[in-house]
Structure formats: structure tokens, C-alpha cells
C-alpha atoms as a PDB file:
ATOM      1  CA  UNK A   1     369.611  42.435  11.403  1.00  0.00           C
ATOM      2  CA  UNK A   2     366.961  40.040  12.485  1.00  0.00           C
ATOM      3  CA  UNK A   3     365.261  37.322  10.477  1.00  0.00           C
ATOM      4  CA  UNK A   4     361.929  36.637  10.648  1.00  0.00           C
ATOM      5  CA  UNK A   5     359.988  33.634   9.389  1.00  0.00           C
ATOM      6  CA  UNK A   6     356.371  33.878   8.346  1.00  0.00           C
ATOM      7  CA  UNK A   7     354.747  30.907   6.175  1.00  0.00           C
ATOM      8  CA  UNK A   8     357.743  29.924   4.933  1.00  0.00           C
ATOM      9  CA  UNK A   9     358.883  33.183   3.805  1.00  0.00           C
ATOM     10  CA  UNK A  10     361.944  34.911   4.968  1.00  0.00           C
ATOM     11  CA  UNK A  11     361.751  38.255   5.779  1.00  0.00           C
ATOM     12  CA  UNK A  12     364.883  40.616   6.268  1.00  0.00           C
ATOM     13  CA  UNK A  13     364.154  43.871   8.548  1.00  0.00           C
ATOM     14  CA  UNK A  14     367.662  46.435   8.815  1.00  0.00           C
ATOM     15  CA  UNK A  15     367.568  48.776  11.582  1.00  0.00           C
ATOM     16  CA  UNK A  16     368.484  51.548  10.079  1.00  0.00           C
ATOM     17  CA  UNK A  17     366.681  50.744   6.695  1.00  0.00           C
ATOM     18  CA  UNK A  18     362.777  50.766   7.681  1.00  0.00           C
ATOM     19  CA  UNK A  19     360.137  49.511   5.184  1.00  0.00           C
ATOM     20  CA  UNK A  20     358.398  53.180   4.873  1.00  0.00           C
ATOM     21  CA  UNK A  21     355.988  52.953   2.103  1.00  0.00           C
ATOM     22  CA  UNK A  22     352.470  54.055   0.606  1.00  0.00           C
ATOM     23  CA  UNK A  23     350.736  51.079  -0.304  1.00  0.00           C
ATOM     24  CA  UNK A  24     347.462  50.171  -2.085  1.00  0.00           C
ATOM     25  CA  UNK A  25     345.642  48.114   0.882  1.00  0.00           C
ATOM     26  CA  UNK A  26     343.955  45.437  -1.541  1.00  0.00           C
ATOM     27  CA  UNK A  27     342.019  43.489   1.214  1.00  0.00           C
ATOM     28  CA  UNK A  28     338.354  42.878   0.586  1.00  0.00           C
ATOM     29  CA  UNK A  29     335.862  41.301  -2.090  1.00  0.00           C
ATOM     30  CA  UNK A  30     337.679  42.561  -5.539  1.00  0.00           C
ATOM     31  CA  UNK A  31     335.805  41.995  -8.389  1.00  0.00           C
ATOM     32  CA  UNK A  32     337.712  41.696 -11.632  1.00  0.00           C
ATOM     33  CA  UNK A  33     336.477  42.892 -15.115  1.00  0.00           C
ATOM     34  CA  UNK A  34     333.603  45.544 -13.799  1.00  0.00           C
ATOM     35  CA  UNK A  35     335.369  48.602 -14.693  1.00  0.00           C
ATOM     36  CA  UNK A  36     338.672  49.571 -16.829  1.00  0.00           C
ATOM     37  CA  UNK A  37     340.166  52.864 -16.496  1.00  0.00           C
ATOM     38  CA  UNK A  38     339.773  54.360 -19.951  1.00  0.00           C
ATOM     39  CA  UNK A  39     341.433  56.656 -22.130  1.00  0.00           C
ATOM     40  CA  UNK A  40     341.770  57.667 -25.821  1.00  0.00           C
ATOM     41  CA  UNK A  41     345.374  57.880 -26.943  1.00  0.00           C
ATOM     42  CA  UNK A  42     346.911  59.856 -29.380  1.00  0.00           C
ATOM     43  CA  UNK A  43     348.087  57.497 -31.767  1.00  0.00           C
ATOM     44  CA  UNK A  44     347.031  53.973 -31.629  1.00  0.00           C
ATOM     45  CA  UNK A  45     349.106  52.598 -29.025  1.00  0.00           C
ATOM     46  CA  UNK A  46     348.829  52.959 -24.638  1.00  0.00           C
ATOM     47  CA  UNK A  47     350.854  56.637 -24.684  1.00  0.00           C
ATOM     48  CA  UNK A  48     353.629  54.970 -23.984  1.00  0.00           C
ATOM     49  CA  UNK A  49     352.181  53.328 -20.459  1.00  0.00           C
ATOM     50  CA  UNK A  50     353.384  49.585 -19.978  1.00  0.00           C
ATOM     51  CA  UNK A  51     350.315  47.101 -20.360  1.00  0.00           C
ATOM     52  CA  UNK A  52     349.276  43.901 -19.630  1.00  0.00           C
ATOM     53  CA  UNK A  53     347.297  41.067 -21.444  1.00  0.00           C
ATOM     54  CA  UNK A  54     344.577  42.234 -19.643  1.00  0.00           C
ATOM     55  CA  UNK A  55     344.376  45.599 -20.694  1.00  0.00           C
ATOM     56  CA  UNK A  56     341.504  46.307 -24.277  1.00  0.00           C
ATOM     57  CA  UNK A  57     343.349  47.911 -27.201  1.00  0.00           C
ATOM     58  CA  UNK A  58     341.379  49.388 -29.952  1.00  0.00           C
ATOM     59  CA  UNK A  59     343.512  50.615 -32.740  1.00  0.00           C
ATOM     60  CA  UNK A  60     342.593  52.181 -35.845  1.00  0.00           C
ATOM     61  CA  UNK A  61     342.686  51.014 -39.467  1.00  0.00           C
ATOM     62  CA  UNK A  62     344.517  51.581 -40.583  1.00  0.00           C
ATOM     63  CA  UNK A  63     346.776  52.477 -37.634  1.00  0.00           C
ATOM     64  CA  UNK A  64     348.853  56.017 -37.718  1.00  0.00           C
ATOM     65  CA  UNK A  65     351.579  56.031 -40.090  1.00  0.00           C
ATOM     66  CA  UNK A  66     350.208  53.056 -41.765  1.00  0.00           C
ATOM     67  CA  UNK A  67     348.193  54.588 -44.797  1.00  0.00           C
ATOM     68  CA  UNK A  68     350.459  54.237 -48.573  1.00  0.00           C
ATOM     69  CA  UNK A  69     351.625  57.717 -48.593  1.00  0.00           C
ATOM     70  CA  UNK A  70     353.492  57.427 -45.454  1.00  0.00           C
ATOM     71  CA  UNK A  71     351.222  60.610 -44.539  1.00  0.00           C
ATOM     72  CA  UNK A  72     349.042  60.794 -41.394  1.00  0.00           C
ATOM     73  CA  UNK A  73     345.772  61.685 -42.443  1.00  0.00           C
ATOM     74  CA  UNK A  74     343.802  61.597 -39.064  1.00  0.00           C
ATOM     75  CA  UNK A  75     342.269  64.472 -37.912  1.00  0.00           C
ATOM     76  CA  UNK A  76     343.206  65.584 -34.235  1.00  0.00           C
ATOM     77  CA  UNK A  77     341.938  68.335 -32.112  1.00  0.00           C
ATOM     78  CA  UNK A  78     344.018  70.574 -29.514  1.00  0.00           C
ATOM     79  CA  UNK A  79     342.585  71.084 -25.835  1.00  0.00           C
ATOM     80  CA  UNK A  80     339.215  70.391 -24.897  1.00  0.00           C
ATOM     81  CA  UNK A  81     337.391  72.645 -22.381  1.00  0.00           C
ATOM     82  CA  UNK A  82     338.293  75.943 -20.763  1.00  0.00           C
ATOM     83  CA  UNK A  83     338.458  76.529 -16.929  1.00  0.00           C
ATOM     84  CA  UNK A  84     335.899  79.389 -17.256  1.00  0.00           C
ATOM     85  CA  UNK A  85     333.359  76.836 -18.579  1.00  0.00           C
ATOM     86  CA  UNK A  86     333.907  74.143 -15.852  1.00  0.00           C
ATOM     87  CA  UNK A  87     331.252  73.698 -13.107  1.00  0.00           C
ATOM     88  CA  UNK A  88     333.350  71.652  -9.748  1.00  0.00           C
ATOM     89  CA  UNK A  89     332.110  69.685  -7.106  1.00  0.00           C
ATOM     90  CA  UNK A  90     333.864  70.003  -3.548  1.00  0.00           C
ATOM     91  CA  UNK A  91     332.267  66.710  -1.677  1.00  0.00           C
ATOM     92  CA  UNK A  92     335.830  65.947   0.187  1.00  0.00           C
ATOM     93  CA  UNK A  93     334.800  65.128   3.857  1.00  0.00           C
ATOM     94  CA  UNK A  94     338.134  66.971   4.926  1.00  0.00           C
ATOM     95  CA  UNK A  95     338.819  69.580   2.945  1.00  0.00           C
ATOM     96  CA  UNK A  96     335.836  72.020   1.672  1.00  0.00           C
ATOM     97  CA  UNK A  97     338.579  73.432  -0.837  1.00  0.00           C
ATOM     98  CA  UNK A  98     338.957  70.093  -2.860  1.00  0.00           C
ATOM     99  CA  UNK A  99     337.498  69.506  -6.100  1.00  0.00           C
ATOM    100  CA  UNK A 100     336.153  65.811  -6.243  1.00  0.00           C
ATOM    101  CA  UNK A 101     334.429  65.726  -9.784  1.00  0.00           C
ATOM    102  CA  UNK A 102     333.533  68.045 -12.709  1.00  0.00           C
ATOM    103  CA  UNK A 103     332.337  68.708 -15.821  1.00  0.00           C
ATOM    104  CA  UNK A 104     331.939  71.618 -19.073  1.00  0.00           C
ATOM    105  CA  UNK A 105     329.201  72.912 -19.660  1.00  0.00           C
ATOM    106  CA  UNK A 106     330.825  73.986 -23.153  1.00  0.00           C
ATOM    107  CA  UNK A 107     333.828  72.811 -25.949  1.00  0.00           C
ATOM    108  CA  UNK A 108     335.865  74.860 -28.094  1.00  0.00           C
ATOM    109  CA  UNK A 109     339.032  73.464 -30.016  1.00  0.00           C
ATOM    110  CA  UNK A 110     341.032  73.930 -33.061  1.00  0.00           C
ATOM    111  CA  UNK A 111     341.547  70.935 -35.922  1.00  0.00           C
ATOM    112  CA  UNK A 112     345.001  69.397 -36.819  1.00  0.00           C
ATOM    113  CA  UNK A 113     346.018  66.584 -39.032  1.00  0.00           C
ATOM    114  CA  UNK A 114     344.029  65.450 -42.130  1.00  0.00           C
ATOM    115  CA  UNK A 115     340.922  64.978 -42.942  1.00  0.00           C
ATOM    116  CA  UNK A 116     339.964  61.379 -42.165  1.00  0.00           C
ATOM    117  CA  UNK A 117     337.658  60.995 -38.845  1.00  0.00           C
ATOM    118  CA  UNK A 118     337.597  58.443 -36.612  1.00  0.00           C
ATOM    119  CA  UNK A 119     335.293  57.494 -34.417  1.00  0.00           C
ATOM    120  CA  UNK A 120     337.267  58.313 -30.868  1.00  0.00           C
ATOM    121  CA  UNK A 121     339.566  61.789 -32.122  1.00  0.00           C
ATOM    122  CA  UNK A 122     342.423  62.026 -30.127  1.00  0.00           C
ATOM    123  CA  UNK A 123     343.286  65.888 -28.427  1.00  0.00           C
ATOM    124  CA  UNK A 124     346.063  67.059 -26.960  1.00  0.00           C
ATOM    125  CA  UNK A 125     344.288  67.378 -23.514  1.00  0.00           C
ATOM    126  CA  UNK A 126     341.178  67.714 -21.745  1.00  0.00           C
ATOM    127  CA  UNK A 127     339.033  66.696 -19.264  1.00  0.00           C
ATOM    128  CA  UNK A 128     336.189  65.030 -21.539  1.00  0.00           C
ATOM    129  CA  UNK A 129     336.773  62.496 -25.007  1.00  0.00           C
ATOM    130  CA  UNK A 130     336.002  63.737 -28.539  1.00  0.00           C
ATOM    131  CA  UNK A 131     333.299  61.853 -30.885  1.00  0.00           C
ATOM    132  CA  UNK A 132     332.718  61.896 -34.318  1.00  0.00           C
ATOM    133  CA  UNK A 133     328.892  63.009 -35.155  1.00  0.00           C
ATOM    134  CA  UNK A 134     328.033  59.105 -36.347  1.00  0.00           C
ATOM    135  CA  UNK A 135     329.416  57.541 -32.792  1.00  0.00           C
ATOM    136  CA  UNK A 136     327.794  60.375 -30.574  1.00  0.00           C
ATOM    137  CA  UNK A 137     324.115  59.209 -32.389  1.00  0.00           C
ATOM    138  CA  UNK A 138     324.804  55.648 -31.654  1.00  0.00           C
ATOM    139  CA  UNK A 139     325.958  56.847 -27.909  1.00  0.00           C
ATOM    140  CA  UNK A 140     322.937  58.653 -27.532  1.00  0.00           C
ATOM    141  CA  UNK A 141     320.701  56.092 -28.556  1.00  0.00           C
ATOM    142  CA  UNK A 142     322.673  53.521 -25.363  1.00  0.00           C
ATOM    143  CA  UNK A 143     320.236  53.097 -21.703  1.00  0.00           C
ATOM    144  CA  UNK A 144     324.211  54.854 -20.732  1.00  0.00           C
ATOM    145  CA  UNK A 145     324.439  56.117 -17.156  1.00  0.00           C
ATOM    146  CA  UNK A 146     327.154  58.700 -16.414  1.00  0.00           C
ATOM    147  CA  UNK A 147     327.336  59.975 -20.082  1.00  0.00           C
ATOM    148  CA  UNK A 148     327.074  63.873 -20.600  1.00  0.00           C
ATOM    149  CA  UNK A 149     326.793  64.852 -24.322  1.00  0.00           C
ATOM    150  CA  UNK A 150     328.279  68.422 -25.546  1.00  0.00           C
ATOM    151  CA  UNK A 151     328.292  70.029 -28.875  1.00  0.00           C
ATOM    152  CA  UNK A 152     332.104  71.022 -29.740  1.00  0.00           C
ATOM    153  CA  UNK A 153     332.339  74.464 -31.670  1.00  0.00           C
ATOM    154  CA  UNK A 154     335.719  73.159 -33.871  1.00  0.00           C
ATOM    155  CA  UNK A 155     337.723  75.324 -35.958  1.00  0.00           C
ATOM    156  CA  UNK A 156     340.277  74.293 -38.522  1.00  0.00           C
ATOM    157  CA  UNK A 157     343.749  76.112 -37.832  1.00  0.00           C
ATOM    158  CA  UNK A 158     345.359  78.456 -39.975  1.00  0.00           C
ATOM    159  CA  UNK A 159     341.902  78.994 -42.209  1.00  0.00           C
ATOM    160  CA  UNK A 160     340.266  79.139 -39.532  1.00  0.00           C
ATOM    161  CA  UNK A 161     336.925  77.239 -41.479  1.00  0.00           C
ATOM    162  CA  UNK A 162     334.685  75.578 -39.392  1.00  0.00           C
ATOM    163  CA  UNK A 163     333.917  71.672 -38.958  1.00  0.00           C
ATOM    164  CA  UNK A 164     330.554  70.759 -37.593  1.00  0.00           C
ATOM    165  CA  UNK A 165     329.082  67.374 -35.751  1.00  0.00           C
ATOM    166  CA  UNK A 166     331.482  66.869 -33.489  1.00  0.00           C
ATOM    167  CA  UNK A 167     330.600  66.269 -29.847  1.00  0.00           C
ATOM    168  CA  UNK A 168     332.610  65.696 -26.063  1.00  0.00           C
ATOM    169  CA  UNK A 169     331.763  62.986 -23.978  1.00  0.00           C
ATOM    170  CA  UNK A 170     331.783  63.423 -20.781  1.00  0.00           C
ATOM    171  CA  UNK A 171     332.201  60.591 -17.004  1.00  0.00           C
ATOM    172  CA  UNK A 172     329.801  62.664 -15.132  1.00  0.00           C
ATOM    173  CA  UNK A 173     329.572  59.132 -12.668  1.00  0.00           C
ATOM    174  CA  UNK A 174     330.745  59.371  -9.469  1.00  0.00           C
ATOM    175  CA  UNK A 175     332.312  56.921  -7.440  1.00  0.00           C
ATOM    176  CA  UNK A 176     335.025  56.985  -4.920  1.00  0.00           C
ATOM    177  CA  UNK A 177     338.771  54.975  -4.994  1.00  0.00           C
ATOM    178  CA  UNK A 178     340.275  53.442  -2.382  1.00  0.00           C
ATOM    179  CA  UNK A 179     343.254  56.042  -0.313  1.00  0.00           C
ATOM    180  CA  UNK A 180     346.229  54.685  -0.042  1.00  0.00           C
ATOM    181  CA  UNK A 181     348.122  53.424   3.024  1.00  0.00           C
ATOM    182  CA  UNK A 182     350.924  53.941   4.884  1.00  0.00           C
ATOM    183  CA  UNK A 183     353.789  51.272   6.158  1.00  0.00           C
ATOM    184  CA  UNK A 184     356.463  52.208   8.723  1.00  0.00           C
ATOM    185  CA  UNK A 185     355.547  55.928   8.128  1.00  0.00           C
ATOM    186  CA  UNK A 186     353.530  58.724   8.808  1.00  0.00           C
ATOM    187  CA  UNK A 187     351.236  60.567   5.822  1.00  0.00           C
ATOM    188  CA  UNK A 188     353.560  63.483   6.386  1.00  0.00           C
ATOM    189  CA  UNK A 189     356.203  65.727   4.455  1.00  0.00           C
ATOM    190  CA  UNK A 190     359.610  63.642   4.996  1.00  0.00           C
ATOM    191  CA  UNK A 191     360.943  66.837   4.720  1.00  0.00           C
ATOM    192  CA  UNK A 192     359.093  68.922   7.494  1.00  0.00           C
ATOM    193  CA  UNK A 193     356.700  66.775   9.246  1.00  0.00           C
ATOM    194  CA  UNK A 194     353.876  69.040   8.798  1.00  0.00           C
ATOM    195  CA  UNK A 195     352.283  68.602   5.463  1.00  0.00           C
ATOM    196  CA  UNK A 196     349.771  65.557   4.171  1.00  0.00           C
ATOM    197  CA  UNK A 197     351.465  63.636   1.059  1.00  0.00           C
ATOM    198  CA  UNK A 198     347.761  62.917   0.100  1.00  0.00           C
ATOM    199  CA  UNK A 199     344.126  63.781   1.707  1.00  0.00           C
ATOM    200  CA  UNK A 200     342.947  61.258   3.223  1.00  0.00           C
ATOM    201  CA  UNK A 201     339.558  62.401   2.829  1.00  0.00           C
ATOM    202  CA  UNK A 202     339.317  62.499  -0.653  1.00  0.00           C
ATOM    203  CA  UNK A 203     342.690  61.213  -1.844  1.00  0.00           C
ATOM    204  CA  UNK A 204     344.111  63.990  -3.317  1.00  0.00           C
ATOM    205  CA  UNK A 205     347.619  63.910  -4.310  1.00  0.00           C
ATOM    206  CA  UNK A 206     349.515  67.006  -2.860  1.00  0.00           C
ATOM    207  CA  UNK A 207     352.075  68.217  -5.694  1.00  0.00           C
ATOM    208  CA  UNK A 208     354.244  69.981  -3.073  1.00  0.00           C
ATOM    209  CA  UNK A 209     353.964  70.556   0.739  1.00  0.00           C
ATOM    210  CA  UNK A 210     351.573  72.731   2.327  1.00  0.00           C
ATOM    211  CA  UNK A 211     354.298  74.149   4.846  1.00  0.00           C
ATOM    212  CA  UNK A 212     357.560  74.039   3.490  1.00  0.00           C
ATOM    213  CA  UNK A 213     356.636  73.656  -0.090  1.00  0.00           C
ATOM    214  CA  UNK A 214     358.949  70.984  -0.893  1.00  0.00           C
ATOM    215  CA  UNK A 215     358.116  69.452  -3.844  1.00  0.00           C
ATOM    216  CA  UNK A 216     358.182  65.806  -4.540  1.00  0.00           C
ATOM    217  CA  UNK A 217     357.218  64.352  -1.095  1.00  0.00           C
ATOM    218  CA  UNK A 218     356.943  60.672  -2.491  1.00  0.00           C
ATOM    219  CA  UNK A 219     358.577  59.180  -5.445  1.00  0.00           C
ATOM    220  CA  UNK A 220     357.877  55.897  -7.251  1.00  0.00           C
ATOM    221  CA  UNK A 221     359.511  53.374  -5.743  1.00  0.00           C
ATOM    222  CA  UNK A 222     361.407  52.188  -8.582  1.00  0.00           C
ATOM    223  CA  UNK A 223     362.488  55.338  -8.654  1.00  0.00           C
ATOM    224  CA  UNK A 224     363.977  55.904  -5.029  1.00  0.00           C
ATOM    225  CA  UNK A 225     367.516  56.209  -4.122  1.00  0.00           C
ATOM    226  CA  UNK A 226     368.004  54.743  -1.312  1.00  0.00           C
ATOM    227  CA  UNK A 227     369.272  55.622   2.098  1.00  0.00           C
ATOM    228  CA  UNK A 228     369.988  59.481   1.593  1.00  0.00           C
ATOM    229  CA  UNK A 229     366.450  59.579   0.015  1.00  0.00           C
ATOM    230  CA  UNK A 230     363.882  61.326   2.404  1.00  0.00           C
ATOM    231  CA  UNK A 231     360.777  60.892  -0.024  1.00  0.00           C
ATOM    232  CA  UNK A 232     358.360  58.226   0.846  1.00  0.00           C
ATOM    233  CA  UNK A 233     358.440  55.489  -1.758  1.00  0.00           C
ATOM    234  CA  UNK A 234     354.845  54.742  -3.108  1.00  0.00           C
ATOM    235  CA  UNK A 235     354.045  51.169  -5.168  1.00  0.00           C
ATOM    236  CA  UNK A 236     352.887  51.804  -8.697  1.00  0.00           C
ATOM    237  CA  UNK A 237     349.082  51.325  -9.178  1.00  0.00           C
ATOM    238  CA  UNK A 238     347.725  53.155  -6.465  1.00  0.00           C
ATOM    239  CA  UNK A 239     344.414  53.844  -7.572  1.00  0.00           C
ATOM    240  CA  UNK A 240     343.232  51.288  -8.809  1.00  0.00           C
ATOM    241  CA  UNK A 241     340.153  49.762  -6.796  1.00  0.00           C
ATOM    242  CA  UNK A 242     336.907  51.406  -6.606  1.00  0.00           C
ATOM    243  CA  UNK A 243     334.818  51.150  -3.703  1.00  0.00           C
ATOM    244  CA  UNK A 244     331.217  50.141  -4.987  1.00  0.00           C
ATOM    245  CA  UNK A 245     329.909  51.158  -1.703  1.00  0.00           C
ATOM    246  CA  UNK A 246     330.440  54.958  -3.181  1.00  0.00           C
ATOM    247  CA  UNK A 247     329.262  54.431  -7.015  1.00  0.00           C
ATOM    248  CA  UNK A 248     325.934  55.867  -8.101  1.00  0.00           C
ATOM    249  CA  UNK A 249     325.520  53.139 -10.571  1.00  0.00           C
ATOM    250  CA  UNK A 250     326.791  54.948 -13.596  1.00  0.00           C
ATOM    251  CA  UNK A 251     328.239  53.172 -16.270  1.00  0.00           C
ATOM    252  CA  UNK A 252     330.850  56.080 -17.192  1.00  0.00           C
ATOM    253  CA  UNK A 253     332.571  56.933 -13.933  1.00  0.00           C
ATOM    254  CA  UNK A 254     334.952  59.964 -13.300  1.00  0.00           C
ATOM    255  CA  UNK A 255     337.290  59.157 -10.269  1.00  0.00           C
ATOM    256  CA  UNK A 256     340.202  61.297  -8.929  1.00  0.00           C
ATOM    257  CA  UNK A 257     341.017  62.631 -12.167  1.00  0.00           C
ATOM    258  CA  UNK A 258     340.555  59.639 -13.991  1.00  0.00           C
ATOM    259  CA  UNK A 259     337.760  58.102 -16.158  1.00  0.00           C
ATOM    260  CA  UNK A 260     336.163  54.488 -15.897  1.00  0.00           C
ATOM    261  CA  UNK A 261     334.191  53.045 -18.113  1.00  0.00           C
ATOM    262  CA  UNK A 262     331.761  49.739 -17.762  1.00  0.00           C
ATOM    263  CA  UNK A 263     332.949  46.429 -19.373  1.00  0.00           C
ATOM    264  CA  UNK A 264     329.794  46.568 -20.790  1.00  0.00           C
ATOM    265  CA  UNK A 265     330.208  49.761 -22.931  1.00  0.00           C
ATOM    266  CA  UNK A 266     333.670  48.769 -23.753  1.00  0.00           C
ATOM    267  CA  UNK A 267     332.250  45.509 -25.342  1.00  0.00           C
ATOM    268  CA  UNK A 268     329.790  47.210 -27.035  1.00  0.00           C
ATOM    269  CA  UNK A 269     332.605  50.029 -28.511  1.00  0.00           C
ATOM    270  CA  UNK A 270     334.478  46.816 -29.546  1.00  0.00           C
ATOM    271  CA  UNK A 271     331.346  45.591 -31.501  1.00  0.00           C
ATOM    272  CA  UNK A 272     330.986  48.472 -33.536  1.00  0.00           C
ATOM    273  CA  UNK A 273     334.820  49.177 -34.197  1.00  0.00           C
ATOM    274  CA  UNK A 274     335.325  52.178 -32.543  1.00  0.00           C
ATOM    275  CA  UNK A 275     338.368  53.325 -32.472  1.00  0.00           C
ATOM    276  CA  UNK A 276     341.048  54.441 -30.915  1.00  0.00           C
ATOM    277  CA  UNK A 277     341.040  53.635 -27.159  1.00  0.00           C
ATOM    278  CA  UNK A 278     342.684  51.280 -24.504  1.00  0.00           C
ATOM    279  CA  UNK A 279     341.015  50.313 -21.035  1.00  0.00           C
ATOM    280  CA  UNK A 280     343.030  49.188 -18.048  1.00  0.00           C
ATOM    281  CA  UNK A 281     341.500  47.091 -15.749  1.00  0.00           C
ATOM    282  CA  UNK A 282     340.964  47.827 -12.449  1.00  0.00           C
ATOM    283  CA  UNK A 283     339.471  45.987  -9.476  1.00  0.00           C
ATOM    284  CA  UNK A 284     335.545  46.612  -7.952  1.00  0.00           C
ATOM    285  CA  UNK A 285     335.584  46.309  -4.145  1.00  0.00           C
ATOM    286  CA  UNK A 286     331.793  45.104  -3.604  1.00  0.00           C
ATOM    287  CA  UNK A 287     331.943  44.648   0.227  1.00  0.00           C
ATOM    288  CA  UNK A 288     329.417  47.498   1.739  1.00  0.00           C
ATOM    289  CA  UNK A 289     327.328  47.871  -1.109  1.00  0.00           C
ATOM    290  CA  UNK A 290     323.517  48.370  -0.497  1.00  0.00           C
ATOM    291  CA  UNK A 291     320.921  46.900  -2.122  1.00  0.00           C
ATOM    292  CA  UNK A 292     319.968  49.529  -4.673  1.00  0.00           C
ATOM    293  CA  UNK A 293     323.649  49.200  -5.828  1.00  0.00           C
ATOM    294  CA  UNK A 294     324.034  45.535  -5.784  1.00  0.00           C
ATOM    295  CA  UNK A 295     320.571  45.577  -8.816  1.00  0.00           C
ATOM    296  CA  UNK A 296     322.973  48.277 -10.539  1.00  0.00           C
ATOM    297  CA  UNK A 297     326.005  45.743 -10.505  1.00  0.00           C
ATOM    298  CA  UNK A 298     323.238  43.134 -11.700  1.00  0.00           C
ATOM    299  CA  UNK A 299     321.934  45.569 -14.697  1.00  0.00           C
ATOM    300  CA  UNK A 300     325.749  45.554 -15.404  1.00  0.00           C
ATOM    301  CA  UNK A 301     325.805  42.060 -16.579  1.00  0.00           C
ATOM    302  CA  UNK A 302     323.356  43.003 -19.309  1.00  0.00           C
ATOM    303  CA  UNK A 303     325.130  43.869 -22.714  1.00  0.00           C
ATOM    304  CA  UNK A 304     323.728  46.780 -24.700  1.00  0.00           C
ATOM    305  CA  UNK A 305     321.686  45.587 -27.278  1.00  0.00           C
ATOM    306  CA  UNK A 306     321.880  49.373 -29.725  1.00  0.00           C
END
């Protein structure tokens, strides 16, 4: 083995163990407290994701579980949003076949739980966040950028009755995060050689290999077994920087499958107590931005005054 010393740090390079591993490159001007990935859980916790001081919590009140008669009384909605009613956008520089952003042009979903509404209504899944009436007027009265409203046709199950004011909202921003990176390996199938482990383009993730359809190309590395192990080891937190020299100045941003919201609008949900969500912060590369973008990032200081 051979020892190498570099600012006082010892590092420890094996032959026949090489250091192959997809990285998030963090280099560059990161701003800090810009954007926060968002997400409405469906109790009151992080579902189940470690977190940080940093990250926002929002519970409700009282919390699930928490009410006297030990009953949960929150009402929840299944899915939101069909594939026939989504409308894709294939802006990959690579790859005309991938889908970069999206949205519904309509909501259908049945009603779970009790009767009690809050103002965030966690769903099973779906691509967009479900509002009680009374939080979608307040949203709509916000100088928001990225926001789509949607009327959401809910049904109660079993009786089938239906509720009405209840509305989707939808990250119709668009920005772009940063692909990962590649150490002492190739952005290849470890398994065949042939097939991207991600586009590097667009950063899509490939769930299995284009040629040999192995699946599982890369593994967290905390995860990894070692030696014997052919996947490719990635760092947790991969996407987490967006480049600002891609955003369109939206406040709600939608961003390889995820959603990010301004810190702005999250302060302004923590002023009026809605509830539930949590926001994980993520980092705002500002190097490259022009100047139209740059009075965007300024307007972003401003707090909502509605």
C-alpha cells in the first residue's frame, strides 16, 4: 500500500481496493438557506428520513395520535393525479425520451381518516400537495412564482359522498440540480460496461441497465459490501445543490422528481401555522447566474407580506 500525505492528512490507497465512487462535486459559490426541499408527510414527523437541526418541521396540533380518544381524526386522501391527466416536458440535452418536469392538468382522490382538516392533507402519493379550501385562498392571494392551483374532485370512500374545496398545489418552477460525479470509475454498468448509471444530461437515475438489465448498478455506500461488490457506491445527498444559473426565478421549484420551495414561503407557512410539512435544506450554487436572475435572488429576500 502506499501512503500519501496531503495537508496533514493521511491518506491510505490499496491496490486492489480503488476509491470508485459517485460523488456530489460541491465546489462553487453555495448559498445556504435559499431553497429547502419540501414535502408533506403523512403523519407529523420526516417519513422516517434522518434530519438535521437545520431541517423546518411543522407538525400539527395536535399531532397524530395525540387527540383524548386515542383516535386519529385527520382526514387523508389516497393518490393524487392520474398519468392520463399529466402533460411532460422532455428538455434533457441528451436524451429526447426523458421527462424533465410536469404537471396535472386535473385531481381526483378518495377521503380516509376523520373528519378534521388541516391545512397541508397528507396522500398516499402524488406528484402535487393537497390544500384545504382556507390555505389555497391565502396561497392565491401570495405575488408566488412556480405555484399551479387545481380544483381536486374528492370522494369519501365506502359512501362514496362528496367533499368540496379542496385544491392541489403544484412546483411548476424549473430549475436544474447539479449531476453527480464520478471517482476512480466510469458512469457505466459495473456489470456490463455498456449502460449509463445516470444521464448526464439531465441526471436521471437509471433503475436498471439499458443493456444487460441488471438492476441495482449503484448502491448507497453505507450499504456496500465490499470487495465482491461490483455496484458503484454513491454518497448520500446527491442532489442536493441547485444550479441558479438554470432557475426561472420561481419560488416553488420542481427538480428531478423533487419539489423546492423558497425560504421565503416556508417562513410565511410558518407564520400562519400551516401544517404538516418539513423542508430540508439544500445548497444554491449562484456562480453563472445572469443578471435577470441575480434581481430574482434579490426579490427573494423580501418576505410575503399576505
Amino acid at each position: 500500500m502506499d501512503f500519501v500525505e496531503a495537508s496533514r492528512v493521511i491518506v491510505v490507497s490499496h491496490a486492489n481496493c480503488p476509491m470508485r465512487k459517485i460523488i456530489l462535486d460541491r465546489s462553487g459559490d453555495l448559498r445556504e438557506s435559499v431553497f429547502y426541499r419540501f414535502a408533506v408527510p403523512f403523519d407529523d414527523g420526516t417519513d422516517g428520513l434522518p434530519r438535521s437541526k437545520q431541517w423546518i418541521v411543522a407538525p400539527r396540533s395536535p399531532k397524530e395520535g395525540e387527540t383524548l380518544d386515542g383516535r386519529v381524526n385527520w382526514i387523508w386522501f389516497s393518490g393524487l393525479g392520474q398519468s392520463q391527466d399529466r402533460v411532460v416536458t422532455k428538455s434533457c440535452p441528451r436524451n429526447k425520451d426523458h421527462v424533465t418536469h410536469w404537471f396535472y392538468t386535473r385531481f381526483a382522490t378518495e377521503a380516509f381518516g376523520g373528519k378534521e382538516v388541516s391545512p397541508f392533507i397528507a396522500t398516499s402519493i402524488g406528484d402535487a400537495f393537497a390544500l384545504s379550501g382556507e390555505l389555497k385562498q391565502r396561497i392565491a392571494a401570495l405575488k408566488l412564482r412556480g405555484g399551479r392551483l387545481d380544483p381536486v374532485d374528492v370522494t369519501v370512500h365506502v359512501s362514496g359522498k362528496r367533499l368540496l374545496e379542496f385544491w392541489a398545489l403544484q412546483f411548476v418552477g424549473k430549475a436544474l440540480l447539479r449531476i453527480p460525479a464520478v471517482v476512480d470509475c466510469k458512469n457505466q454498468c459495473p456489470f456490463c460496461g455498456r449502460g449509463e448509471v445516470f444521464c448526464t444530461g439531465c441526471g436521471l437515475w437509471a433503475g436498471s441497465c439499458s443493456h444487460c438489465e441488471a438492476g441495482g448498478m449503484a448502491v448507497r455506500e453505507d450499504k456496500h459490501e465490499g470487495l465482491s461488490d461490483k455496484r458503484i457506491p454513491f454518497e448520500d445527498h446527491l442532489w442536493s445543490i441547485i444550479e441558479a444559473k438554470t432557475w426561472d426565478g420561481s419560488d416553488l421549484v420542481q427538480s428531478h422528481g423533487d419539489y423546492f420551495a423558497s425560504k421565503r414561503f416556508i417562513d410565511w407557512l410558518l407564520r400562519i401555522h400551516a401544517a404538516p410539512f418539513y423542508a430540508e435544506p439544500v445548497y444554491f450554487c449562484v456562480d453563472g447566474m445572469n443578471d435577470q436572475q441575480k434581481k430574482w435572488l434579490d426579490d427573494l429576500q423580501k418576505p410575503f407580506e399576505a
